[in-house]
Protein backbone atom coordinates (compact mmCIF):
# COMPACT_ATOMS: atom_id res chain seq x y z
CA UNK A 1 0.00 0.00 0.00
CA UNK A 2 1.47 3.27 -1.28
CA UNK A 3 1.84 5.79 1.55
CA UNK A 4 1.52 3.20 4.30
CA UNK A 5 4.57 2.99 6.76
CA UNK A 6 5.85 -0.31 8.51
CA UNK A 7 7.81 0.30 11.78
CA UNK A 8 9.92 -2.75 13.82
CA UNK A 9 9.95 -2.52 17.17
CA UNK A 10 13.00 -4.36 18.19
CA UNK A 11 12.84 -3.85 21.89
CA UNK A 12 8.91 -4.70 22.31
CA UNK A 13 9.26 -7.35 19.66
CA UNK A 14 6.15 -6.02 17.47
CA UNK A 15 5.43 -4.44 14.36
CA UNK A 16 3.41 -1.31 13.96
CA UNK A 17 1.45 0.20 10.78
CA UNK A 18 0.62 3.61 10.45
CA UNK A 19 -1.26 5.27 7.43
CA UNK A 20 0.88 8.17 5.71
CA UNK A 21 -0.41 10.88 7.71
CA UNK A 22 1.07 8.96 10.93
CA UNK A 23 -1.98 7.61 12.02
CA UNK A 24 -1.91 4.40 13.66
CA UNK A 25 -3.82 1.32 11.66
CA UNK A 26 -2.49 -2.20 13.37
CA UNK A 27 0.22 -3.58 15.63
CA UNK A 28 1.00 -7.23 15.26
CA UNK A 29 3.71 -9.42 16.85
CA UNK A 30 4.59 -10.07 20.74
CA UNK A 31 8.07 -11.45 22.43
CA UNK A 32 8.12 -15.40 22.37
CA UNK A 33 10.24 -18.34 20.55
CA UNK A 34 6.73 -19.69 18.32
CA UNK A 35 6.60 -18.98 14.73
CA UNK A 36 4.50 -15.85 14.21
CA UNK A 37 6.83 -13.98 17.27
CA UNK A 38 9.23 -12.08 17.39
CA UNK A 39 12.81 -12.38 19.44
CA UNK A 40 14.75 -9.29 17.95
CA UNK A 41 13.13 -8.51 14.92
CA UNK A 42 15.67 -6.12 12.25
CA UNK A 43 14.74 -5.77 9.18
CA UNK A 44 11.31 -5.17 7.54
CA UNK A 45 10.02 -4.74 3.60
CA UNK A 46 6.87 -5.67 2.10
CA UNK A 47 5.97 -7.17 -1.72
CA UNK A 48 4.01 -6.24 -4.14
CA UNK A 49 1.32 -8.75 -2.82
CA UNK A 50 1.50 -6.99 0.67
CA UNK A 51 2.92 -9.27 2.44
CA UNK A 52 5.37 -8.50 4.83
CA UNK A 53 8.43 -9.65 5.56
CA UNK A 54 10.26 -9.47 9.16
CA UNK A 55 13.85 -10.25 9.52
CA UNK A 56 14.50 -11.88 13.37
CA UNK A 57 18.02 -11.65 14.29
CA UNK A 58 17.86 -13.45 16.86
CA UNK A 59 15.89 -16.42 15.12
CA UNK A 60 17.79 -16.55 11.95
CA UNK A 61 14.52 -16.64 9.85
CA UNK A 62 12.54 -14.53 7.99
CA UNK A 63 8.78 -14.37 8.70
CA UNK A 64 5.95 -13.69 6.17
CA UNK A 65 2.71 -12.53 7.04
CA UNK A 66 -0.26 -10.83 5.44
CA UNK A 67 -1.56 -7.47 5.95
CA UNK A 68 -3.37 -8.31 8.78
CA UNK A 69 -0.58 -9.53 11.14
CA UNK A 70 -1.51 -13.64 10.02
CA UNK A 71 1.68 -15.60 9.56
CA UNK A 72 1.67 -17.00 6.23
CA UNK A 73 5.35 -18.57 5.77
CA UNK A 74 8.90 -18.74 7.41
CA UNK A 75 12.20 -19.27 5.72
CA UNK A 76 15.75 -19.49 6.96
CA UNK A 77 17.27 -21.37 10.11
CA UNK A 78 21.19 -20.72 11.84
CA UNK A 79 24.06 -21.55 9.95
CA UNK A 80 26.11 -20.69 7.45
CA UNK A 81 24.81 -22.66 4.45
CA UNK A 82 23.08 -21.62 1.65
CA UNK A 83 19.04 -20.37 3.02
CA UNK A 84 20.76 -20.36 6.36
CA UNK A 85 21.68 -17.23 8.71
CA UNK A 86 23.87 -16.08 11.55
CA UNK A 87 21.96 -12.34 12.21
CA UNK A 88 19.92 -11.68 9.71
CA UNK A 89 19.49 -7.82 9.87
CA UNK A 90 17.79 -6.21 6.85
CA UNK A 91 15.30 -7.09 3.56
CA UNK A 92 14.94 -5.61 0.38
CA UNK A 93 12.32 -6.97 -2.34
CA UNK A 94 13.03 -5.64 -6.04
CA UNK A 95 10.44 -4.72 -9.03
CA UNK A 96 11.14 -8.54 -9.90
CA UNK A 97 10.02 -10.19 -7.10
CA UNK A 98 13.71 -11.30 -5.61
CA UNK A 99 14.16 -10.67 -2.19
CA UNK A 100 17.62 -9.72 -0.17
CA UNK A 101 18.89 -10.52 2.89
CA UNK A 102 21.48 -9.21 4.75
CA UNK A 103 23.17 -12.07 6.71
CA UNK A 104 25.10 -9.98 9.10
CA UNK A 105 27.05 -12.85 10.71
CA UNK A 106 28.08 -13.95 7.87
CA UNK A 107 29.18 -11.17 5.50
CA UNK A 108 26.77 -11.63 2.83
CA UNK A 109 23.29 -11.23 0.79
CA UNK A 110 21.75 -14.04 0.03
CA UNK A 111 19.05 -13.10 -2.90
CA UNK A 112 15.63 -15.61 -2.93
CA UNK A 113 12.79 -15.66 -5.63
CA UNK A 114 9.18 -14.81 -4.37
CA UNK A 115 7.09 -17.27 -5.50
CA UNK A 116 3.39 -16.83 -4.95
CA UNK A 117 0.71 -20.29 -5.40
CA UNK A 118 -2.57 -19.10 -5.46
């Protein structure tokens, strides 16, 4: 959504949304070690799909979840492998669908393909 503004919350381990004029619209996500929370969350970006994307540091994943705060996917898990992170800190998604992460512990960008079943 043009205009609308994702914020991470590290520290409270949530995600907030606010509409371009700063309004508030939702706050998803809550401190735990279950899929769908957060331990030190870093690096947010969404798609052209909305979804969103979270970077955990402290998990080593990347979470996906729709507009509403729903967990829809998870990919990554600690290492040093390919699809593997130590850190991950920051996301970027490009007009073509691929999406980067930083992999701070490991001194690299690993680039994925979004792929989207309907």
């Amino acid at each position: 959504d043009l205009g609308t503004v994702y914020v991470i919350e590290t520290l409270n381990s949530r995600v907030q949304v606010f509409n371009k004029d700063g309004g508030l619209i939702s706050i998803f996500g809550e401190a735990g070690d279950a899929l769908g929370s957060f331990a030190r969350p870093k690096g947010i970006v969404t798609d052209s799909y909305g979804h969103i994307y979270v970077a955990d540091a402290l998990f080593n994943n990347v979470q996906v979840f729709d507009k509403t705060g729903k967990l829809l996917s998870v990919f990554g898990a600690k290492g040093s492998d390919s699809e593997e992170f130590l850190m991950p800190i920051g996301l970027y998604i490009d007009r073509n669908n691929y999406i980067y992460v930083a992999d701070s512990y490991n001194s690299r960008i690993q680039i994925f393909k979004l792929e989207i079943s309907e």
